[in-house]
C-alpha atoms as a PDB file:
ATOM      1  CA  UNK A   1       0.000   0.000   0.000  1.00  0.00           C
ATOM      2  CA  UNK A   2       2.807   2.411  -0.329  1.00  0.00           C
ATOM      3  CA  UNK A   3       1.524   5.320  -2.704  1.00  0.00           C
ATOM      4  CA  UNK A   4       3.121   7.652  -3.833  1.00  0.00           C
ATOM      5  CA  UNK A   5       2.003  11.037  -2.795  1.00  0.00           C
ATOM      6  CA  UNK A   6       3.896  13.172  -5.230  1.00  0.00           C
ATOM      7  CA  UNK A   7       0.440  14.817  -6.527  1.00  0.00           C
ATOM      8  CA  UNK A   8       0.815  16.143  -9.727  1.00  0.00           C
ATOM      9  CA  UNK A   9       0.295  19.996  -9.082  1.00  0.00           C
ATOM     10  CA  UNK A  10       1.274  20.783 -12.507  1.00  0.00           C
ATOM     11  CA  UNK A  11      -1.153  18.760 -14.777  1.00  0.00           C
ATOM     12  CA  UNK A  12      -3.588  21.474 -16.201  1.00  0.00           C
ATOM     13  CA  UNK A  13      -6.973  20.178 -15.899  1.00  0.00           C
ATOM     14  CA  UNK A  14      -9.448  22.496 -16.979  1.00  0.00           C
ATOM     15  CA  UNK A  15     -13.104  21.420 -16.750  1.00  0.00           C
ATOM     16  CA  UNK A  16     -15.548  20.830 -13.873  1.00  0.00           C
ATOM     17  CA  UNK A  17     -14.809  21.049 -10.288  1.00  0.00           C
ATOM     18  CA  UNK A  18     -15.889  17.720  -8.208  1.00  0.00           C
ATOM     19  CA  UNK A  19     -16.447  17.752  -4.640  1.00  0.00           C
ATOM     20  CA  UNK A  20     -15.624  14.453  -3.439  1.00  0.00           C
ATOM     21  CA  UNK A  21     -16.418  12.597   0.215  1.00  0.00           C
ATOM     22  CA  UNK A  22     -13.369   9.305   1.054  1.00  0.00           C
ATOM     23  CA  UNK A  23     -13.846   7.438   3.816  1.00  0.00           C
ATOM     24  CA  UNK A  24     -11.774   4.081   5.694  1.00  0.00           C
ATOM     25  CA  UNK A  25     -13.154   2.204   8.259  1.00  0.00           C
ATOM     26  CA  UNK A  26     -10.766  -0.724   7.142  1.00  0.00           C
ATOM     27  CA  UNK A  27      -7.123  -1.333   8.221  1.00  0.00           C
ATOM     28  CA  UNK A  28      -4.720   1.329   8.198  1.00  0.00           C
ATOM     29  CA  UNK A  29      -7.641   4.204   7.566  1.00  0.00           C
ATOM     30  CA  UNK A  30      -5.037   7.247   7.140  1.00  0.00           C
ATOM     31  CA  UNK A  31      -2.989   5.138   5.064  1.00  0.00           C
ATOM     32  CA  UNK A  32      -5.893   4.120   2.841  1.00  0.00           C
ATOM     33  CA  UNK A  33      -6.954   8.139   2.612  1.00  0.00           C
ATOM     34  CA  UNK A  34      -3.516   8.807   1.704  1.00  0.00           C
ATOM     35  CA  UNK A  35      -3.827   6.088  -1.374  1.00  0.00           C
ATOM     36  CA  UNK A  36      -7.060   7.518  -2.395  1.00  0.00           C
ATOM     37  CA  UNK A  37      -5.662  11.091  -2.897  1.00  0.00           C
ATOM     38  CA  UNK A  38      -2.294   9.740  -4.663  1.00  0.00           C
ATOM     39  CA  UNK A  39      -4.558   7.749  -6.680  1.00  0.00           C
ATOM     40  CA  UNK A  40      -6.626  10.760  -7.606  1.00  0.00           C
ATOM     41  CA  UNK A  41      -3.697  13.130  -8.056  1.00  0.00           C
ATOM     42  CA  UNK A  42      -2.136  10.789 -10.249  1.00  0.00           C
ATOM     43  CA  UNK A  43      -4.794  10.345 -12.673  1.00  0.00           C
ATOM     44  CA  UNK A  44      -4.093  12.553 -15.848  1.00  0.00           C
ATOM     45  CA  UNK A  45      -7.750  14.201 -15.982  1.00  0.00           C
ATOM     46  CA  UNK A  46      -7.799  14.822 -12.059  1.00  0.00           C
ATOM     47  CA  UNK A  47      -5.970  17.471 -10.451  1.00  0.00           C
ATOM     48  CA  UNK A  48      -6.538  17.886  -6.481  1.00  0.00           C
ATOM     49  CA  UNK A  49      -7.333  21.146  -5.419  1.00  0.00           C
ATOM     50  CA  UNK A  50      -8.569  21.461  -1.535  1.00  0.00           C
ATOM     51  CA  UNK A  51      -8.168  18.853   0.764  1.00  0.00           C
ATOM     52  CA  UNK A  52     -10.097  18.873   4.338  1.00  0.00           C
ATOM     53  CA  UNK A  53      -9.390  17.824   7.741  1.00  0.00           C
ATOM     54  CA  UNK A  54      -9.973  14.483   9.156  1.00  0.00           C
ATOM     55  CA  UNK A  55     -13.261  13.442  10.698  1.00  0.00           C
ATOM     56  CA  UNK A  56     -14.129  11.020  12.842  1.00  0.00           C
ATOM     57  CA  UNK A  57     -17.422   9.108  12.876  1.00  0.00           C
ATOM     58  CA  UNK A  58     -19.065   5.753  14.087  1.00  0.00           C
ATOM     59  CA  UNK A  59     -20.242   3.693  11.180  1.00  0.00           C
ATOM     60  CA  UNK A  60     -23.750   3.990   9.445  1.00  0.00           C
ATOM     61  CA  UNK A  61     -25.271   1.050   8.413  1.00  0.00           C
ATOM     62  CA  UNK A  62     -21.770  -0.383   7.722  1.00  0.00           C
ATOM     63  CA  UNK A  63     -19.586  -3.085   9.703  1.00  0.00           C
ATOM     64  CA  UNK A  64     -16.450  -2.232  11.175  1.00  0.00           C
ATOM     65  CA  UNK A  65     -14.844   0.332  13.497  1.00  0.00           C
ATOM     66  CA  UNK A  66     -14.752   3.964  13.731  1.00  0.00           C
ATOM     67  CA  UNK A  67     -14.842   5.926  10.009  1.00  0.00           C
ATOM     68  CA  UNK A  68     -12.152   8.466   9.179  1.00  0.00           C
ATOM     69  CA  UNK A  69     -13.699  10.959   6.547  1.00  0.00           C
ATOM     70  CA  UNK A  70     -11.969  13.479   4.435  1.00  0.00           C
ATOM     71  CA  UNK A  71     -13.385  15.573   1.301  1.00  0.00           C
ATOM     72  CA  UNK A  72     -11.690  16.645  -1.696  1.00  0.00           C
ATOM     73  CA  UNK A  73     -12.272  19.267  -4.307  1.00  0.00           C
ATOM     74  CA  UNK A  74     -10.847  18.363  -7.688  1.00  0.00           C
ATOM     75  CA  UNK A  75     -10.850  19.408 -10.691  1.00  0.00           C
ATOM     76  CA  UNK A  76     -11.272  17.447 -13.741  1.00  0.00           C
ATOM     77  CA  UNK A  77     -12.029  16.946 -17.461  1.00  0.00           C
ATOM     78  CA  UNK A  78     -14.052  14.043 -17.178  1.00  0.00           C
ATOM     79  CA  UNK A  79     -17.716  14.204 -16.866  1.00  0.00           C
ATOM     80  CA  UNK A  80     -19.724  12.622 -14.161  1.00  0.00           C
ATOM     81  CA  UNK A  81     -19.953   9.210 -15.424  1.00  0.00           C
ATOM     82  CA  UNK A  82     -16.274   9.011 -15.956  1.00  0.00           C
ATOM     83  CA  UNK A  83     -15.459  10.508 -12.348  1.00  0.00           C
ATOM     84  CA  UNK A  84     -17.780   7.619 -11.035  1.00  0.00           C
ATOM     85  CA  UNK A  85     -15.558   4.936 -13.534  1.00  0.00           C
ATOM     86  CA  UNK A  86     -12.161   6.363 -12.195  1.00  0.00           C
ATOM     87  CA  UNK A  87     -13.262   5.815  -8.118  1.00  0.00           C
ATOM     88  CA  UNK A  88     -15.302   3.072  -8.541  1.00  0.00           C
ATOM     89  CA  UNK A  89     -11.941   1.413 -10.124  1.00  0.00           C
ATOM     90  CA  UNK A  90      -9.873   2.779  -6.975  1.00  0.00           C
ATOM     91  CA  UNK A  91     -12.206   1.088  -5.113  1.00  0.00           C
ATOM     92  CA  UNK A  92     -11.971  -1.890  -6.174  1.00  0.00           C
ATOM     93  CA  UNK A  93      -7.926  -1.733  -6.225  1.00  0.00           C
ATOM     94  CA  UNK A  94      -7.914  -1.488  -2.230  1.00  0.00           C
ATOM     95  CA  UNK A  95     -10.932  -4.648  -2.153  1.00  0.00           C
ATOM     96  CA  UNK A  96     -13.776  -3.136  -2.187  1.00  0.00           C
ATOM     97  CA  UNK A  97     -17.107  -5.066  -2.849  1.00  0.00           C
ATOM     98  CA  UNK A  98     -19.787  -2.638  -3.651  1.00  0.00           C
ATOM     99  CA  UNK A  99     -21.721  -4.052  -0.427  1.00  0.00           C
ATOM    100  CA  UNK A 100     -23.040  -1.133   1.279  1.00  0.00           C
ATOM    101  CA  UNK A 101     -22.714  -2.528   4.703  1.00  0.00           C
ATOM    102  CA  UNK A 102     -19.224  -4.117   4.440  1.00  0.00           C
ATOM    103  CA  UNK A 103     -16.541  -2.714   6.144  1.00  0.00           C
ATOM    104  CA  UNK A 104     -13.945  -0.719   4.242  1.00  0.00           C
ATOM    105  CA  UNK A 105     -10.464   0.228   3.450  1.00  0.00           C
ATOM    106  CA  UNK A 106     -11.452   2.721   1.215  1.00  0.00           C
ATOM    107  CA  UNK A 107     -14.587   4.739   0.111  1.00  0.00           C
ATOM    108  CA  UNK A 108     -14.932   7.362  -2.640  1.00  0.00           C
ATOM    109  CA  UNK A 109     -18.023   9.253  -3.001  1.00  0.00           C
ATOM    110  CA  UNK A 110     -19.094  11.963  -5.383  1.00  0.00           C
ATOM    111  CA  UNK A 111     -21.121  14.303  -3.703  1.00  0.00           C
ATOM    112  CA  UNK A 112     -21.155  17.141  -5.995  1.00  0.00           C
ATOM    113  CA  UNK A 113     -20.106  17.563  -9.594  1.00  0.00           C
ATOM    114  CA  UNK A 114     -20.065  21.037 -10.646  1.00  0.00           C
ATOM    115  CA  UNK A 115     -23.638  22.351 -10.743  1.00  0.00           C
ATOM    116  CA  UNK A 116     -25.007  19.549 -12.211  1.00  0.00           C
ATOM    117  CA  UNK A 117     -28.280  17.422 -11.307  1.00  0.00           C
ATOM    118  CA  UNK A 118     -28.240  13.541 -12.198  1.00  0.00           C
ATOM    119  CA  UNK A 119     -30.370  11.172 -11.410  1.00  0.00           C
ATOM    120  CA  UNK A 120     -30.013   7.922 -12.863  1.00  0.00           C
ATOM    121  CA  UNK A 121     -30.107   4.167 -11.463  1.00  0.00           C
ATOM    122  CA  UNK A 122     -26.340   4.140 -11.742  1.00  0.00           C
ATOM    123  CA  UNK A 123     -25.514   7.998 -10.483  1.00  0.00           C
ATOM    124  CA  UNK A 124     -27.690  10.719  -8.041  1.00  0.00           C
ATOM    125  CA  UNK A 125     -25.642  14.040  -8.165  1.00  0.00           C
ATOM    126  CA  UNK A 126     -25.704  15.699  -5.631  1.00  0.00           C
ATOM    127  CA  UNK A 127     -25.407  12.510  -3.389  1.00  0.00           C
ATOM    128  CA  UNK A 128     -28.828  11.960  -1.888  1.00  0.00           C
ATOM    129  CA  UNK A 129     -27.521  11.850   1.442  1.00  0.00           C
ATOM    130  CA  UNK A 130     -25.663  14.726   1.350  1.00  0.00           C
ATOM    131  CA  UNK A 131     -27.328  16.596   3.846  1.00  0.00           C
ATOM    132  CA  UNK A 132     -28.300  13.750   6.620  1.00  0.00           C
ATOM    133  CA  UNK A 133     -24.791  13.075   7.640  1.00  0.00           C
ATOM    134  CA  UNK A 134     -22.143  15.233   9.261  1.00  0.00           C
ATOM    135  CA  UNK A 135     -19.262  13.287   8.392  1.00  0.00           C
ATOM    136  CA  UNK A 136     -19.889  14.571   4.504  1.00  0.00           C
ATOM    137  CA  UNK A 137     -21.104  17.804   5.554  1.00  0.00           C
ATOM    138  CA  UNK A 138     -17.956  18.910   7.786  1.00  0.00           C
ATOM    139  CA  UNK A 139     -15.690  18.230   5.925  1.00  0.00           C
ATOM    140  CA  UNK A 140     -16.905  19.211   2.367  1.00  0.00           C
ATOM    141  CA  UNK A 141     -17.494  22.669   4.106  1.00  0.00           C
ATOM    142  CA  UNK A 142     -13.781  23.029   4.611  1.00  0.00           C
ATOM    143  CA  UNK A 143     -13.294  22.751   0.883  1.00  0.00           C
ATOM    144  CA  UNK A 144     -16.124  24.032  -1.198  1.00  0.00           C
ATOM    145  CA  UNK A 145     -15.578  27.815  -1.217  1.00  0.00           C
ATOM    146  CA  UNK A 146     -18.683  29.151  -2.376  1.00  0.00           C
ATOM    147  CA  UNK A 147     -20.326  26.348  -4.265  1.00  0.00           C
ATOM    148  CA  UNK A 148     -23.765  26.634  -3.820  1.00  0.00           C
ATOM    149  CA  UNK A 149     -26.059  23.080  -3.930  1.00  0.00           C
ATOM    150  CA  UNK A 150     -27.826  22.550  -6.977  1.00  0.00           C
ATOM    151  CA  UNK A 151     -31.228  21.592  -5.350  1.00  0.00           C
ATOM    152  CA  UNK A 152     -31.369  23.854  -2.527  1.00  0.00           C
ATOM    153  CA  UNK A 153     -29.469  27.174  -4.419  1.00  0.00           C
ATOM    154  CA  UNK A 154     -27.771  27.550  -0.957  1.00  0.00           C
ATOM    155  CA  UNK A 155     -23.783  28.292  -0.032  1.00  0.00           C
ATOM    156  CA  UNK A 156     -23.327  24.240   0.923  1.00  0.00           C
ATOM    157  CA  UNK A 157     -20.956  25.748   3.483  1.00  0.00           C
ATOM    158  CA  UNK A 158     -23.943  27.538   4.833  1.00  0.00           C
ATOM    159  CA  UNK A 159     -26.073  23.856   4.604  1.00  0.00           C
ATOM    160  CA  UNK A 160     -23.235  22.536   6.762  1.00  0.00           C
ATOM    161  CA  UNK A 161     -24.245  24.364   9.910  1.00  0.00           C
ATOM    162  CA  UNK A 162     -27.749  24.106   9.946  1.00  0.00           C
ATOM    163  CA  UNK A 163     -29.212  21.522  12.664  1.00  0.00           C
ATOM    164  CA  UNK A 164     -31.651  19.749   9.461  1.00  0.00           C
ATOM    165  CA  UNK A 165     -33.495  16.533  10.928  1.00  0.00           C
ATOM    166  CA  UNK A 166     -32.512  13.700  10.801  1.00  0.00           C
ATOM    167  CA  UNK A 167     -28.584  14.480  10.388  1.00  0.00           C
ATOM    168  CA  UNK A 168     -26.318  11.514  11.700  1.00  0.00           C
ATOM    169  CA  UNK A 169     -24.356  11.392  13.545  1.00  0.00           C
ATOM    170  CA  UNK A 170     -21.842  13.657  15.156  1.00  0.00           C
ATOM    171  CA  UNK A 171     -18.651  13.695  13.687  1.00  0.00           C
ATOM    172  CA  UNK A 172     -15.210  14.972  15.476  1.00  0.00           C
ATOM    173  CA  UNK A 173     -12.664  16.755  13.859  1.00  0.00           C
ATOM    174  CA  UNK A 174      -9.432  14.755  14.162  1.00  0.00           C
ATOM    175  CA  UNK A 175      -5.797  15.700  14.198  1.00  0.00           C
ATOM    176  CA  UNK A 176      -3.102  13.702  12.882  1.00  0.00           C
ATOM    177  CA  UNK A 177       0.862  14.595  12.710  1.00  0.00           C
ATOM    178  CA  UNK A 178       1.816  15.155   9.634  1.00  0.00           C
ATOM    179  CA  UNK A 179      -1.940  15.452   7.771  1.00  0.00           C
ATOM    180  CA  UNK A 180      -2.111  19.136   6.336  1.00  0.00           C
ATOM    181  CA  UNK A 181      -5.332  19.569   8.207  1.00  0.00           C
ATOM    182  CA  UNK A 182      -5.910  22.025  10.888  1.00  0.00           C
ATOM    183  CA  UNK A 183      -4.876  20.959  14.235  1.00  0.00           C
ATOM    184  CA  UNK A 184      -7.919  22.127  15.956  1.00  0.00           C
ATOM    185  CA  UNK A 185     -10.392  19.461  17.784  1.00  0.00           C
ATOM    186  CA  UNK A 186     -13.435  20.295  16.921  1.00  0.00           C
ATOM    187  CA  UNK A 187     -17.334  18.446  16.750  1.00  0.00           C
ATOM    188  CA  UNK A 188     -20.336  19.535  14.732  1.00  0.00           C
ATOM    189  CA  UNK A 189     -23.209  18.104  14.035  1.00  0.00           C
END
């Protein structure tokens, strides 16, 4: 699992900007957050922009132990289909099996893709959960600048901090030595 971190700042992606949720409740969890983003960095039609803090979370409807959570704004020339192609693959290279309540070493959401609406059996942009679960919310605040959400034509930074029903559940901010993060502690939700 050693990856190699040199992301590629100087690959010149123009096209949409993704925001993106990863999560590892599997194994070495920062390790397997580290792989995703040299895995995304390294792919020619994805250049990382903003990366957020590490959040903690108990697991929803999935086996395992505690969840790390980051989010990631990218940049990339593929469309939305593609985007979902190039995860779903990186996915699969750390074992993943598409089960929804299996434990995990790694797992890439998209949650937004530009401004765009899509809902299809095989892709909902913006994720449809989006807004029930503070461990996608927290940290996609940290990186989304002023995107506004599609649906609800709101900042999504501003949809981060509001107490909406049903949200679950809390997530802690987390520091680790060495992650670029902020080393503030910190809940919300």
């Amino acid at each position: 699992m050693d990856a190699d971190l040199s992301i590629n700042s100087l690959v010149k992606v123009t096209g949409s900007t993704a925001l993106l949720g990863l999560g590892s409740n599997l194994g070495d969890r920062i390790g397997w957050l580290y792989y995703g983003l040299a895995r995304l960095g390294g792919h020619s039609d994805i250049r990382i922009e903003a990366v957020s803090s590490i959040w903690s979370t108990p697991p929803v409807q999935a086996a395992g132990g505690e969840f790390l959570n980051i989010a990631v704004r990218v940049n990339t020339s593929l469309n939305a289909h593609e985007l979902l192609q190039a995860v779903k693959g990186i996915e699969a290279e750390t074992g993943r099996s598409g089960s929804l309540s299996d434990a995990r070493r790694l797992d890439i959401d998209i949650i937004y893709f530009g401004d765009s609406i899509i809902d299809e059996s095989s892709l909902v942009i913006p994720h449809p959960r989006r807004l029930m679960r503070s461990f996608v919310l927290a940290p996609i605040a940290e990186v989304c600048g002023t995107a506004v959400d599609p649906v609800f034509k709101t900042r999504i930074s501003e949809l981060a901090y509001l107490k909406l029903p049903g949200l679950i559940p809390s997530a802690t901010r987390v520091f680790h030595p060495g992650w670029h993060g902020s080393p503030r502690s910190g809940k919300f939700g």
